[in-house]
Protein backbone atom coordinates (compact mmCIF):
# COMPACT_ATOMS: atom_id res chain seq x y z
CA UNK A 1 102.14 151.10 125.80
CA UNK A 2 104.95 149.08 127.01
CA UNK A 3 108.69 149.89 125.36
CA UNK A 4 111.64 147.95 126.05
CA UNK A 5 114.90 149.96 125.40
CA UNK A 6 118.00 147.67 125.60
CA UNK A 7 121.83 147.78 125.04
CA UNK A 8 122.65 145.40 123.10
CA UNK A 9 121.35 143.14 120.28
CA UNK A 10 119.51 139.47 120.20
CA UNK A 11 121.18 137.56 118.20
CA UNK A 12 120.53 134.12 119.69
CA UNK A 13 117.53 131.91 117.61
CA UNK A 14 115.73 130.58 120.92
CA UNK A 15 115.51 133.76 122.87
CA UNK A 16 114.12 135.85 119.63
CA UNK A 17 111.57 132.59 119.69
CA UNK A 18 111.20 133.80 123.38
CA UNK A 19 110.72 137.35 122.88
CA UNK A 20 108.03 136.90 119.96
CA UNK A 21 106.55 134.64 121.68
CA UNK A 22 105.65 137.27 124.87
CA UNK A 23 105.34 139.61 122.32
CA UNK A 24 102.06 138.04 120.70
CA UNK A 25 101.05 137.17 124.35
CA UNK A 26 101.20 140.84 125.44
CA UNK A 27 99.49 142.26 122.09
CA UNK A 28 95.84 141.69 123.55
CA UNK A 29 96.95 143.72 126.60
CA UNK A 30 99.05 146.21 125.00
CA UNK A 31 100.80 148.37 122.80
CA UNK A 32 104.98 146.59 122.58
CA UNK A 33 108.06 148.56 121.32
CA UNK A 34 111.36 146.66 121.55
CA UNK A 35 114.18 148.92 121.16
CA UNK A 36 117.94 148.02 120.89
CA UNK A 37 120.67 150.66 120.92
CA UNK A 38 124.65 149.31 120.39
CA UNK A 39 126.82 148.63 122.98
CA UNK A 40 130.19 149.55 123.80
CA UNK A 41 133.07 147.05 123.72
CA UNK A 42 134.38 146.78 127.31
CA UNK A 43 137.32 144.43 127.79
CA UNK A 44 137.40 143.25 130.89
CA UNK A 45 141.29 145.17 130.70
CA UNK A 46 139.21 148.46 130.83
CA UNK A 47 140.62 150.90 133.83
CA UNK A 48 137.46 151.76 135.70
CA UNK A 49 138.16 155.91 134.27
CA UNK A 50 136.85 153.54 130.55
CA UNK A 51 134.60 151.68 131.66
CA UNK A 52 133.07 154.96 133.05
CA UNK A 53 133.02 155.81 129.19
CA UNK A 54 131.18 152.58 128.12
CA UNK A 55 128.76 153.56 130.25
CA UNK A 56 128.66 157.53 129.58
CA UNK A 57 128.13 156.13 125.61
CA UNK A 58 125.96 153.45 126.62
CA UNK A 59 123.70 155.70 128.55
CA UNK A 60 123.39 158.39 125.95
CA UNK A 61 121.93 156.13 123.56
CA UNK A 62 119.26 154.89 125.85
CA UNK A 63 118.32 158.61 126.89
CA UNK A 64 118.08 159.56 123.14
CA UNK A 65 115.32 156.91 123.12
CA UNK A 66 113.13 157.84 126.30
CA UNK A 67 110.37 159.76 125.21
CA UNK A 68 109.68 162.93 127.75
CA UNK A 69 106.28 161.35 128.80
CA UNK A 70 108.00 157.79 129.72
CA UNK A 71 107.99 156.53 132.94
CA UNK A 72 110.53 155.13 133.14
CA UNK A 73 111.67 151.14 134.53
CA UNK A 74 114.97 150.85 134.87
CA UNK A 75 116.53 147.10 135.72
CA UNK A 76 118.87 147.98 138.50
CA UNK A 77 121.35 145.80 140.60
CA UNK A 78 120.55 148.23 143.31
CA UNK A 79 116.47 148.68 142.88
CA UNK A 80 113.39 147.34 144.50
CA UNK A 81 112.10 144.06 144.28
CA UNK A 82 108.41 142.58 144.11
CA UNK A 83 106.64 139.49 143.87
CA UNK A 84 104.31 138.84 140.86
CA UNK A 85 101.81 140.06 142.45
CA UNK A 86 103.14 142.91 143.79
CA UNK A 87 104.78 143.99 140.56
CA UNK A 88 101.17 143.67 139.05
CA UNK A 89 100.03 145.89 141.26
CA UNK A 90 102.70 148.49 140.66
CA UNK A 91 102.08 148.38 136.97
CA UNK A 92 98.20 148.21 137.16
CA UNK A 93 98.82 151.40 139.83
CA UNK A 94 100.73 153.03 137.33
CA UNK A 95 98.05 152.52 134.34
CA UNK A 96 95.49 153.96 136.30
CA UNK A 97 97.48 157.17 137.29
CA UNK A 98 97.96 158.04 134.01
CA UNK A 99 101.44 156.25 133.29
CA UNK A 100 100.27 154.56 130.10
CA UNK A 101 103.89 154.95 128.59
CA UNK A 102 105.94 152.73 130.47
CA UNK A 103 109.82 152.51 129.43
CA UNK A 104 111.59 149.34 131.02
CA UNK A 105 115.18 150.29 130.74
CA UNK A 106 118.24 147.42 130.25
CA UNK A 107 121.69 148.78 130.55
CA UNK A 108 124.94 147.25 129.05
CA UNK A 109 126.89 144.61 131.07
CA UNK A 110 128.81 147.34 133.22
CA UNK A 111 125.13 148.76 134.42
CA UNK A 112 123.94 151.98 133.63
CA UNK A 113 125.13 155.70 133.52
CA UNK A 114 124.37 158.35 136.56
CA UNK A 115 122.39 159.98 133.93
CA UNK A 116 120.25 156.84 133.11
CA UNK A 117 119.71 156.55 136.89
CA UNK A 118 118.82 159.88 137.72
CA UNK A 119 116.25 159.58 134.61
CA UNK A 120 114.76 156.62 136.14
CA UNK A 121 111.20 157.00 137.91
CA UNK A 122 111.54 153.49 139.61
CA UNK A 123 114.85 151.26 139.84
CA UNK A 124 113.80 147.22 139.51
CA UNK A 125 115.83 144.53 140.75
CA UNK A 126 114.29 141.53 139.11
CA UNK A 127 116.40 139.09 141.20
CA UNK A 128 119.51 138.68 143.32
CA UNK A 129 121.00 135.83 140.66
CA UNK A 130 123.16 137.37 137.81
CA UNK A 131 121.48 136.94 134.07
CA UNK A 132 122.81 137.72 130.69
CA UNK A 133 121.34 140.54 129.28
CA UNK A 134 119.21 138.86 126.57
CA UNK A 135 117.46 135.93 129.48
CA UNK A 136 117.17 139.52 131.51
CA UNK A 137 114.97 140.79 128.19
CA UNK A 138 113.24 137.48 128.11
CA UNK A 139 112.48 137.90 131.77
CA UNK A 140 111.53 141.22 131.50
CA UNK A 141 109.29 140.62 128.99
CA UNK A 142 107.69 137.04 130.95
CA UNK A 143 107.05 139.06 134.00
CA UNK A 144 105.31 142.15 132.25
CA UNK A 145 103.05 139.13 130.77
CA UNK A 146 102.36 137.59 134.13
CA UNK A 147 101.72 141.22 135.44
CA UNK A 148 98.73 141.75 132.79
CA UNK A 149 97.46 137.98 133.71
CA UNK A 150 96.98 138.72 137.05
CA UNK A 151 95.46 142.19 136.65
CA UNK A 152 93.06 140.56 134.24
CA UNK A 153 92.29 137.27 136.41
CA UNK A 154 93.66 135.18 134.38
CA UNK A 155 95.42 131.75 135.77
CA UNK A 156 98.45 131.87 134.32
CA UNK A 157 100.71 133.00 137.31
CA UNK A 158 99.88 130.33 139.39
């Protein structure tokens, strides 16, 4: 089973198109659970002591919604990256070892609390470009589909 826990909520027409659309891709592959927690308003006039706060809030919520058994994904400015391929194998790696509840974790715009890192099992940098939060969903999402395509020979990667 694959959960998404986000801060934050879709509001946008075309990427909710986006995310059903993955989401009916994915459901011959496997179990999907989108979940979206509130965020915090941060004005950019925030001292970095509130922003801090944001964060400590932000974070809370997401940890209220990892199950003990999740591995969990979180997307991280600071985590590894991989190819399609290689992110295929890490997922198809992690299925086989017994992972089959895997948690991909999207902070709030000011990135996530020590206490969301430290509950991490693997830190993801999807890419060095900056995204908004929903296209980082969407890509989340697009990339967990290629990952299943591969692992299942299919030709949609290429």
């Amino acid at each position: 089973m694959i959960r998404i826990i986000a801060v934050g909520k879709i509001k946008e027409k075309a990427m909710l198109a986006l995310i059903d659309e993955y989401r009916k891709r994915l459901s011959p592959f496997t179990k999907l659970e989108i979940i979206e927690v509130n965020d915090e308003h941060a004005p950019q006039t925030n001292s970095d002591a509130e922003n801090e706060l944001v964060k400590e809030k932000e974070g809370k919520r997401l940890l209220a919604q990892i199950k003990e058994n999740d591995y969990v994904i979180l997307l991280d400015l600071w985590g590894k990256m991989f190819d399609s391929e290689g992110f295929a194998r890490k997922i198809d790696q992690l299925q086989t070892q017994g992972n089959s509840m895997l948690a991909f974790v999207i902070a709030g715009s000011l990135g996530p609390s020590k206490e969301v890192v430290d509950r991490s099992n693997l830190r993801w940098k999807l890419s060095d470009l900056t995204f908004t939060h929903q296209m980082t969903r969407v890509l989340v999402m697009e990339q967990i589909y290629r990952a299943f395509m591969i692992n299942h020979h299919r030709p949609y990667h290429k």
